[in-house]
N, C-alpha and C. Protein backbone atom coordinates (compact mmCIF):
# COMPACT_ATOMS: atom_id res chain seq x y z
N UNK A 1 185.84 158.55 -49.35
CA UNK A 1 186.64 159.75 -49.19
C UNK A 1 186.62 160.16 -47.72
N UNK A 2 187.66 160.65 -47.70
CA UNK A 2 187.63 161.29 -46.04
C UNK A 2 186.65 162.37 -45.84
N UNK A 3 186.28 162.37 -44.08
CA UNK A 3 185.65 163.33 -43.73
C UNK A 3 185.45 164.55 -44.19
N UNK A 4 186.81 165.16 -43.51
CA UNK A 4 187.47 166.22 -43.55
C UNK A 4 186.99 166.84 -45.04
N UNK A 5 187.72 165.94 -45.92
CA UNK A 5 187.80 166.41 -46.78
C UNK A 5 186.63 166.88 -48.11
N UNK A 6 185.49 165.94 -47.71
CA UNK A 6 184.12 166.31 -47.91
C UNK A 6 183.67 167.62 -46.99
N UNK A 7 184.19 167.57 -46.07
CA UNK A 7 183.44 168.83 -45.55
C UNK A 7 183.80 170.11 -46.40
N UNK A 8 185.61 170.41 -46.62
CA UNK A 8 186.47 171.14 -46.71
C UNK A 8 185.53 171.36 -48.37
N UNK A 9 185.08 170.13 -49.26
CA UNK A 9 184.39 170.82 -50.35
C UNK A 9 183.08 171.31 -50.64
N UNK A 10 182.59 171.18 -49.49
CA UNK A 10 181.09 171.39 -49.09
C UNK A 10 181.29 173.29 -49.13
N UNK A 11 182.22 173.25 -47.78
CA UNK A 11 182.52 174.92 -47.76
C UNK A 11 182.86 175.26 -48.32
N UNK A 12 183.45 174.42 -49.71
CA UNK A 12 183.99 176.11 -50.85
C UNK A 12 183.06 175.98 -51.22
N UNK A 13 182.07 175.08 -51.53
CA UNK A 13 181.31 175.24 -52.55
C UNK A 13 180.04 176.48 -51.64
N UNK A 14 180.00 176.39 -50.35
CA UNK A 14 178.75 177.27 -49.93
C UNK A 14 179.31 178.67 -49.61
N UNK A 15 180.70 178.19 -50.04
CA UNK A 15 181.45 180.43 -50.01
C UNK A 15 181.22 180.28 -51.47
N UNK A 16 181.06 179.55 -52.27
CA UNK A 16 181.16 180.51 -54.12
C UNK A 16 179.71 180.45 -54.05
N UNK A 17 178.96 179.78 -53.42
CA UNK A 17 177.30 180.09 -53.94
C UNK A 17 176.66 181.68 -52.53
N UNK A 18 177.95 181.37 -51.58
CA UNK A 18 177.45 182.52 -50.80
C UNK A 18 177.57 183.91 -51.33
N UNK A 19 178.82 183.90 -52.05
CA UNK A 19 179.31 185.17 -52.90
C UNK A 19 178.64 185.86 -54.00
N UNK A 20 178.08 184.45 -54.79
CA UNK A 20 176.87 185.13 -55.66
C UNK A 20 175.86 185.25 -55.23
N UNK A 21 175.27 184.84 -54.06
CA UNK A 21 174.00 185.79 -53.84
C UNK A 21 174.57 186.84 -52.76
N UNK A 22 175.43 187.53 -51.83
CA UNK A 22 175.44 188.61 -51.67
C UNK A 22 175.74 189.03 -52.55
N UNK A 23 176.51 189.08 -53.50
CA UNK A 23 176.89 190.14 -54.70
C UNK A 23 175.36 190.52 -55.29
N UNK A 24 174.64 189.18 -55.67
CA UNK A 24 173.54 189.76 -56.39
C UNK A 24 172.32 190.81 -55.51
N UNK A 25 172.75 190.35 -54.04
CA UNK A 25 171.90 191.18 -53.40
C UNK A 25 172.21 192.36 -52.89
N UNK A 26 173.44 192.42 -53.21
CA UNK A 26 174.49 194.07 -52.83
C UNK A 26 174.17 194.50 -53.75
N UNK A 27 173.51 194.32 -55.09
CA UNK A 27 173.61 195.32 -56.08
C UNK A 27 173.55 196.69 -56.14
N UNK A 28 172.21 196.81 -55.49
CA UNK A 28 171.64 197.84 -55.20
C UNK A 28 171.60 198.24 -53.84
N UNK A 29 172.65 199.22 -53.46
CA UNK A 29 172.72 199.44 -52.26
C UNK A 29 172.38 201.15 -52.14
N UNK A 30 172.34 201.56 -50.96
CA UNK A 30 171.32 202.35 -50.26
C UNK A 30 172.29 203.46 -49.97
N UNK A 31 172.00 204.63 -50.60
CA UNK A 31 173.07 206.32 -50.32
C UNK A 31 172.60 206.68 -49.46
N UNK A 32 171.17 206.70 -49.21
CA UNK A 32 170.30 208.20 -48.42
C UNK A 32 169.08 207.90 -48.46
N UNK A 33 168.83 209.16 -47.58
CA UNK A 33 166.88 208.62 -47.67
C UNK A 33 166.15 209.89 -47.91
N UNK A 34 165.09 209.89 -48.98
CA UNK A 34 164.29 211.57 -49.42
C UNK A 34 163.26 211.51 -48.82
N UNK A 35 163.05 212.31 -48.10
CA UNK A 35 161.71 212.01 -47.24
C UNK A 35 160.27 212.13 -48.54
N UNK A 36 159.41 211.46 -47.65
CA UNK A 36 157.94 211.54 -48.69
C UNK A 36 157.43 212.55 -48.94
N UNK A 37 156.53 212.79 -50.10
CA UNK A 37 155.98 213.87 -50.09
C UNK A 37 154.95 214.30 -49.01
N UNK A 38 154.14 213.50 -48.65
CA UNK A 38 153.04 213.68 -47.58
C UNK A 38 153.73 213.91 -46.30
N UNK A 39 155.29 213.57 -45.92
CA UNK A 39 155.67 214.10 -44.41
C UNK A 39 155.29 212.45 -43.38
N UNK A 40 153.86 211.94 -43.34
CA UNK A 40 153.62 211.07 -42.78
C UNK A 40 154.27 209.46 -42.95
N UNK A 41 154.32 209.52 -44.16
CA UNK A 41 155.22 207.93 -44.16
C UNK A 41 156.37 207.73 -44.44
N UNK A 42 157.58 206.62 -43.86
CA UNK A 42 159.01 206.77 -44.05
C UNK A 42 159.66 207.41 -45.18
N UNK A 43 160.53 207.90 -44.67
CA UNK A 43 161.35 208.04 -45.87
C UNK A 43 161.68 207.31 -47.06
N UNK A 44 161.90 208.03 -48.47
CA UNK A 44 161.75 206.68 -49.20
C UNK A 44 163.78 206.68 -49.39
N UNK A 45 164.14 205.20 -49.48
CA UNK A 45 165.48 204.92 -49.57
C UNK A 45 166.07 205.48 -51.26
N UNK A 46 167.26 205.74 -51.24
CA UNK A 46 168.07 206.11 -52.59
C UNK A 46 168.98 205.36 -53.35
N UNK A 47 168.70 204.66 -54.05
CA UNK A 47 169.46 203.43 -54.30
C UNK A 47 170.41 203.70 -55.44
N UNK A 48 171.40 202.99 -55.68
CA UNK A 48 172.16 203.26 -56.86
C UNK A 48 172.63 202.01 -56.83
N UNK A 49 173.33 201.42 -58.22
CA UNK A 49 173.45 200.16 -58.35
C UNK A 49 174.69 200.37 -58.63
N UNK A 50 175.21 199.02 -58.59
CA UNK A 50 177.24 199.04 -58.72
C UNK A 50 177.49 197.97 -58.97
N UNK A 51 178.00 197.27 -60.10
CA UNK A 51 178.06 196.05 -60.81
C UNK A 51 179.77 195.64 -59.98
N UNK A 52 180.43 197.02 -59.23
CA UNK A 52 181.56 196.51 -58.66
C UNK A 52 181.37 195.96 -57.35
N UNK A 53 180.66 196.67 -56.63
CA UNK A 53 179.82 195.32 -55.20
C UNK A 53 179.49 193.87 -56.04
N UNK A 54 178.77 193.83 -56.84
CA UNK A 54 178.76 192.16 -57.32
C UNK A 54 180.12 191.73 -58.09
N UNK A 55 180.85 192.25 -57.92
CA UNK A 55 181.92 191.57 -58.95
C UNK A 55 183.00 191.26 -57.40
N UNK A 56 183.32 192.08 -56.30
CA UNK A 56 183.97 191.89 -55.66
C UNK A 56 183.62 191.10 -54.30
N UNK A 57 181.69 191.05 -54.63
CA UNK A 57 181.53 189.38 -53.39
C UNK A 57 181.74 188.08 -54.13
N UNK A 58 181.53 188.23 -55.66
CA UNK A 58 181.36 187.12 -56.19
C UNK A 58 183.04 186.81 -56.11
N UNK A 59 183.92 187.59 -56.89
CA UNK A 59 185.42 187.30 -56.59
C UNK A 59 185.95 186.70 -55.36
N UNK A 60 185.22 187.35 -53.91
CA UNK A 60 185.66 187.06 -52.96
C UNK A 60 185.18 185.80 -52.60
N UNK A 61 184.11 185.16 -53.26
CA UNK A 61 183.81 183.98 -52.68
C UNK A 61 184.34 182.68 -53.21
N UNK A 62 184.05 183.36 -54.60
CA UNK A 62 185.43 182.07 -55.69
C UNK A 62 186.81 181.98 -55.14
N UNK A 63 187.73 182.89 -54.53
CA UNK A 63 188.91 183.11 -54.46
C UNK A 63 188.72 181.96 -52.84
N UNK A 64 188.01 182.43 -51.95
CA UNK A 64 187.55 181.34 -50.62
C UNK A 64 186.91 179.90 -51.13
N UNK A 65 186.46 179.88 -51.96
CA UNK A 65 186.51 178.70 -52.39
C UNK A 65 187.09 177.99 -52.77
N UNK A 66 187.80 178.37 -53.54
CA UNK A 66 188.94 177.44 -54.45
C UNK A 66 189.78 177.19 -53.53
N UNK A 67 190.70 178.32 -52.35
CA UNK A 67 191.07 177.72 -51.23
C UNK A 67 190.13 176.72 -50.43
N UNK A 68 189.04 176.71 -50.66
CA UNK A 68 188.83 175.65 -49.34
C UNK A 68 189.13 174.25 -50.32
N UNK A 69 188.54 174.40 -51.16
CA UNK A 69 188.65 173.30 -52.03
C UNK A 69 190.31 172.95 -52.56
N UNK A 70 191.29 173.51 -52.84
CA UNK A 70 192.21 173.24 -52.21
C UNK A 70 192.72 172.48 -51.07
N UNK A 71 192.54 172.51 -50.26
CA UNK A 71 192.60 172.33 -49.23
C UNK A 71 192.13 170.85 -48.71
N UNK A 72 191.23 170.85 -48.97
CA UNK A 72 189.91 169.41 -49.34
C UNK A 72 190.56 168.40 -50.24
N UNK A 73 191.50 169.22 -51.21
CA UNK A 73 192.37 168.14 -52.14
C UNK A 73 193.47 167.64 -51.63
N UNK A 74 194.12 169.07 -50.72
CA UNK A 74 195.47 168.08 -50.14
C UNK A 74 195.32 167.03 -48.97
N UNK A 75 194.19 167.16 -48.52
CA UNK A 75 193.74 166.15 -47.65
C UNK A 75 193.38 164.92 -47.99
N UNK A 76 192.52 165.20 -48.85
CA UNK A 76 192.40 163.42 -49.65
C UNK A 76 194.18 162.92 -50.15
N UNK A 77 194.59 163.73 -50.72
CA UNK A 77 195.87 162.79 -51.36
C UNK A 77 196.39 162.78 -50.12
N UNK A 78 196.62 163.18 -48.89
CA UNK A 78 197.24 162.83 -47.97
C UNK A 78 196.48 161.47 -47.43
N UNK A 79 195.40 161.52 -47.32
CA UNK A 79 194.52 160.43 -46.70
C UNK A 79 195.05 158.94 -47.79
N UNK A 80 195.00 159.58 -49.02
CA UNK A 80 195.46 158.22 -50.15
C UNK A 80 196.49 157.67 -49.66
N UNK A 81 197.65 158.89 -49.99
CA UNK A 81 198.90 158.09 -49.35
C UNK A 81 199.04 157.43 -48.08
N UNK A 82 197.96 158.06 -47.23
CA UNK A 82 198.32 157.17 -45.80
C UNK A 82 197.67 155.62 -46.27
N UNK A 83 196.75 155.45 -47.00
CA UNK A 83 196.17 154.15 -46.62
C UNK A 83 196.97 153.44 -47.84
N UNK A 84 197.68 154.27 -48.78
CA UNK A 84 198.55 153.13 -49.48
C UNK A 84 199.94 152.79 -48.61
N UNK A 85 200.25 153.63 -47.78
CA UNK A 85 201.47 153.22 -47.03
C UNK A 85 201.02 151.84 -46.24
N UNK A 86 199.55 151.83 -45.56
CA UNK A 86 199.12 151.38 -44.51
C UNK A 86 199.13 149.34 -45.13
N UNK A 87 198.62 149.33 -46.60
CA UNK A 87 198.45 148.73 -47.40
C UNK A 87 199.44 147.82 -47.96
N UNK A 88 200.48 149.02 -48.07
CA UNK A 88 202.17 148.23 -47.95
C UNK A 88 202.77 148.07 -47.19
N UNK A 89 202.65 148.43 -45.96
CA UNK A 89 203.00 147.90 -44.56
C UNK A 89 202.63 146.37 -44.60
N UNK A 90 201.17 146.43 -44.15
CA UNK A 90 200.26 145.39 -44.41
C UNK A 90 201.09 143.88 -45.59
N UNK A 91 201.12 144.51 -47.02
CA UNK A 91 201.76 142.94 -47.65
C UNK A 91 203.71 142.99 -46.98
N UNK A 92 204.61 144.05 -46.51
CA UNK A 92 205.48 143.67 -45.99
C UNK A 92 205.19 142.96 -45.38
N UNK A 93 204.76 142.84 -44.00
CA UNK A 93 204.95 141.85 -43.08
C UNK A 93 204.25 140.79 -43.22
N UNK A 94 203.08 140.42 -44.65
CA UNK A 94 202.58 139.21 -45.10
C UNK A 94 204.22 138.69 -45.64
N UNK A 95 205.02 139.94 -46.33
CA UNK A 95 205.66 138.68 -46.76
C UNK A 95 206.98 138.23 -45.72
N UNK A 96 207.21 139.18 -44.90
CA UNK A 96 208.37 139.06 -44.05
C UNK A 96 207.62 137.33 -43.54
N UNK A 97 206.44 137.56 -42.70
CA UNK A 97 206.01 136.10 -42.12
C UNK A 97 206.05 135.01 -43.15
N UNK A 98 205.82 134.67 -44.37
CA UNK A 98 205.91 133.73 -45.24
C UNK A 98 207.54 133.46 -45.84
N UNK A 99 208.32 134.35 -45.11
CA UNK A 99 209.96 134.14 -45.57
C UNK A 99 210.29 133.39 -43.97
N UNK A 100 210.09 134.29 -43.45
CA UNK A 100 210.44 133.46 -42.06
C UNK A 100 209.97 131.98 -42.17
N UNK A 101 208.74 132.17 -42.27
CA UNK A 101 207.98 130.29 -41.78
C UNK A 101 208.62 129.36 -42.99
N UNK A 102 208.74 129.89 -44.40
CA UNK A 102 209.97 129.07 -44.93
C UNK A 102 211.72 128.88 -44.64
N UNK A 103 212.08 129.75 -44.17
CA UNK A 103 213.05 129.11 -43.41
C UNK A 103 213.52 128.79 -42.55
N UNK A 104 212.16 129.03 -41.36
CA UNK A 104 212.44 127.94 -40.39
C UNK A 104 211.56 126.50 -40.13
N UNK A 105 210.78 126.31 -41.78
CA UNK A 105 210.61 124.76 -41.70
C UNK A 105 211.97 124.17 -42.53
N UNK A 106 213.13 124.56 -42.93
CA UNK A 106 214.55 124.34 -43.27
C UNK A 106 215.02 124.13 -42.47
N UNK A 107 214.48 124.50 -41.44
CA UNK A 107 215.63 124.88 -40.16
C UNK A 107 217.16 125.49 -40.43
N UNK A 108 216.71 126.75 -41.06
CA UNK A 108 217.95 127.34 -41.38
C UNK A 108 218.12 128.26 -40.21
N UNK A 109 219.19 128.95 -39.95
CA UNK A 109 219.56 129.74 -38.79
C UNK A 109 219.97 130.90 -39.01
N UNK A 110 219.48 131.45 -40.33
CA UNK A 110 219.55 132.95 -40.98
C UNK A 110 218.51 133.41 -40.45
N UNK A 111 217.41 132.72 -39.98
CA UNK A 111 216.27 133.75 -39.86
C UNK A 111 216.46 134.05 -38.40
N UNK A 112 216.75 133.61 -37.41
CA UNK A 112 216.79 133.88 -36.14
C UNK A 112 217.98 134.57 -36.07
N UNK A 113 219.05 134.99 -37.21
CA UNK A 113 220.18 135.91 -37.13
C UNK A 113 218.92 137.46 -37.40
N UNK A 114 218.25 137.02 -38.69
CA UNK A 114 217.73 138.09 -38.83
C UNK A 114 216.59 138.86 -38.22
N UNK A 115 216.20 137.89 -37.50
CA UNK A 115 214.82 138.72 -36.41
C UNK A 115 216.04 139.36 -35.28
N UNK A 116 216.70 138.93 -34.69
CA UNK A 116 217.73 139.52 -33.47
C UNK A 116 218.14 140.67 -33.92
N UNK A 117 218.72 141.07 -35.64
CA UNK A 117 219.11 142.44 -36.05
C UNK A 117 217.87 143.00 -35.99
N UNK A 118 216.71 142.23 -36.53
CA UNK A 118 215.78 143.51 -36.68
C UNK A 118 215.01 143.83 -35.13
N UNK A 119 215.54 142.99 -34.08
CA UNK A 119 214.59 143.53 -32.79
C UNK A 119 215.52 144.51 -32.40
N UNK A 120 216.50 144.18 -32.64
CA UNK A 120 217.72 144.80 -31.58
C UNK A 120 218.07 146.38 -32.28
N UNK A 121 218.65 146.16 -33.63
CA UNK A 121 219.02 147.32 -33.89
C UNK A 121 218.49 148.15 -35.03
N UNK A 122 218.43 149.58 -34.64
CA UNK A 122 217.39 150.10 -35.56
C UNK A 122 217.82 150.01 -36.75
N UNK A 123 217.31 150.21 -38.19
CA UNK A 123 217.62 150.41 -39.46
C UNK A 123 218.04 151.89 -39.76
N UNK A 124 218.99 151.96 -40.66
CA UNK A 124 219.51 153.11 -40.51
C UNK A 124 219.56 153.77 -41.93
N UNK A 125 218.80 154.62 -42.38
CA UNK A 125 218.75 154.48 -43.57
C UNK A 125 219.43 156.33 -44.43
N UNK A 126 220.25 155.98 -44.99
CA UNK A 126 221.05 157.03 -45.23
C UNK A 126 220.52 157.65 -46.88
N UNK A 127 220.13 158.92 -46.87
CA UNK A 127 219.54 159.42 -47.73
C UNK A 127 220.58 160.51 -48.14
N UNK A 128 220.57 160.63 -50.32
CA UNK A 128 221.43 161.53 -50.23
C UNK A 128 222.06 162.76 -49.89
N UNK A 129 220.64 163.58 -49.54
CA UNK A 129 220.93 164.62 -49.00
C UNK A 129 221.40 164.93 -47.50
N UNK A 130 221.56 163.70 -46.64
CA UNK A 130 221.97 163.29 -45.62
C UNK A 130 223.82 163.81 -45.46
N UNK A 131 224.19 164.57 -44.10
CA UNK A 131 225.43 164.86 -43.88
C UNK A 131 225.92 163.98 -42.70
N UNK A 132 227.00 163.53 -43.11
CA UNK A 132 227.52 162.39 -42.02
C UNK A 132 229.32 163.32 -42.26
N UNK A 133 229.85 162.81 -41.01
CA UNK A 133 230.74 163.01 -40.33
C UNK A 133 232.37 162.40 -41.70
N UNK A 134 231.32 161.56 -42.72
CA UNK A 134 232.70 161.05 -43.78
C UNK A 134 232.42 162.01 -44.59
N UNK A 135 231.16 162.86 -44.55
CA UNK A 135 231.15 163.62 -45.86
C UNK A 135 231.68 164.47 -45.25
N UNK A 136 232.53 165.31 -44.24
CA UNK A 136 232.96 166.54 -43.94
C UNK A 136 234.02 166.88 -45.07
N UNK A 137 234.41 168.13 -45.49
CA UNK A 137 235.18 168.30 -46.54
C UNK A 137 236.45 168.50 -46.01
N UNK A 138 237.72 167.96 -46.16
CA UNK A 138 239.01 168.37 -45.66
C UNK A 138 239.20 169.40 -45.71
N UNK A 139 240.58 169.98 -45.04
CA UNK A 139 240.59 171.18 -45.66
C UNK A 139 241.28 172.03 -47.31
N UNK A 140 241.55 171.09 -47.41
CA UNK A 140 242.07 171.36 -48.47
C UNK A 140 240.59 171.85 -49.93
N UNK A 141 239.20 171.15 -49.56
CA UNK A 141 237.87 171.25 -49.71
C UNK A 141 237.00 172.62 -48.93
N UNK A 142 238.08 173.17 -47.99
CA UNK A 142 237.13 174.45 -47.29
C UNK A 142 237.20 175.89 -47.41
N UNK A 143 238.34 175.62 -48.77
CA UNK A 143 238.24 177.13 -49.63
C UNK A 143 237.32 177.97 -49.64
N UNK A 144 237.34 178.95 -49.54
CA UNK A 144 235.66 179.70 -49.64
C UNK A 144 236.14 180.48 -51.42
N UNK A 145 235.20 180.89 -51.93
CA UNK A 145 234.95 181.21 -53.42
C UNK A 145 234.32 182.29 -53.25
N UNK A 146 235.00 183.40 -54.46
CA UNK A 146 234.52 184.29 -54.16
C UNK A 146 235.22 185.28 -53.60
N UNK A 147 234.21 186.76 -53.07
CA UNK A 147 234.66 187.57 -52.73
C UNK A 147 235.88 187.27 -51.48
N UNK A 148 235.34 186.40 -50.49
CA UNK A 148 235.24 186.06 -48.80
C UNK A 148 236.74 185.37 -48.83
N UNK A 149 236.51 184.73 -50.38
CA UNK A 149 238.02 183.44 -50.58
C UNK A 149 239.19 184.29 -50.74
N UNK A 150 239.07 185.21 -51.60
CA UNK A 150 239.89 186.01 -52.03
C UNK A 150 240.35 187.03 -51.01
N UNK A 151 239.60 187.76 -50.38
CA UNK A 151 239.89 188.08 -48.68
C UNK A 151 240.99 187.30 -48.23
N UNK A 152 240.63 186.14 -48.20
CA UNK A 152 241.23 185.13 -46.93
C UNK A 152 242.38 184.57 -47.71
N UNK A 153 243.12 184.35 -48.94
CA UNK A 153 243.85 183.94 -49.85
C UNK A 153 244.68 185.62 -49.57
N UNK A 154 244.33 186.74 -49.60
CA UNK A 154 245.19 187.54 -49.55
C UNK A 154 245.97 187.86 -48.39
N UNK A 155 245.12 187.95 -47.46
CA UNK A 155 245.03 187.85 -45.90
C UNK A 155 246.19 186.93 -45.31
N UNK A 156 245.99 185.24 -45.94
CA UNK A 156 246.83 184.59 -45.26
C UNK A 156 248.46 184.46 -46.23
N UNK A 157 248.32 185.43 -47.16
CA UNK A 157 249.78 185.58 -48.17
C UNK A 157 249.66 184.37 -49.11
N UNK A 158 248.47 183.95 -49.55
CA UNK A 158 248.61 183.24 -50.55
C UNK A 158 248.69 183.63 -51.79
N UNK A 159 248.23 184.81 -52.07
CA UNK A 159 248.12 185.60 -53.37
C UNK A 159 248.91 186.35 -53.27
């Protein structure tokens, strides 16, 4: 597993164990101080207890945790996917070299067409959500709909 990402679960895990022991040690927290009866030794402290100080370090440390640990997760699957990309890189060009070296013990002359496209020009790879210059919409396609259409349909005396 990656670094990172061991670390990233190390720290949630030492914010949810940090949260329950301040909570458990906030319990009892401190109003005031009554002085002693004798005058000579400190004051004694006034404590009151609040089960909502432990409920809101312990909350706060689970809630930091689970983010870190989060966090720790999207890193590993990022780390996965990099080394499966890295992996299929890797058998592409095992097999690109074992297509080539078979056809040029043929001595065919496809493969030296096809290394020249692939040095020379980039691959161009068009995805659907991709806008190119054929997808522009004519105009007869640049109607607007709607309030804006109906504006502009009245506007130019079409309606």
């Amino acid at each position: 597993m990656n670094k990172i990402a061991e670390s990233l679960y190390i720290i949630g895990g030492l914010c949810i164990i940090g949260g329950i022991i301040l909570g458990v040690a906030n319990y009892e927290t401190v109003v005031g101080y009554q002085e002693s009866e004798f005058g000579v030794l400190d004051p004694e402290p006034i404590t009151e207890t609040s089960w909502l100080n432990v409920l809101i370090y312990v909350m706060a440390g689970l809630i930091s945790g689970v983010i870190m640990f989060g966090f720790g997760e999207i890193v590993r699957i990022l780390d996965d996917k990099r080394s499966i990309e890295r992996d299929s890189h890797k058998e592409l060009l095992a097999i690109k070299q074992y297509l080539i070296k078979d056809n040029l013990l043929e001595g065919n002359d496809i493969t030296n067409s096809i290394n020249d496209q692939v040095k020379d020009e980039p691959i161009e790879v068009n995805y659907p959500s991709s806008f190119t210059s054929e997808d522009e919409p004519s105009d007869f396609d640049k109607e607007r709909k709607g309030l804006s259409g109906f504006i502009d349909k009245t506007l130019n005396g079409k309606r």
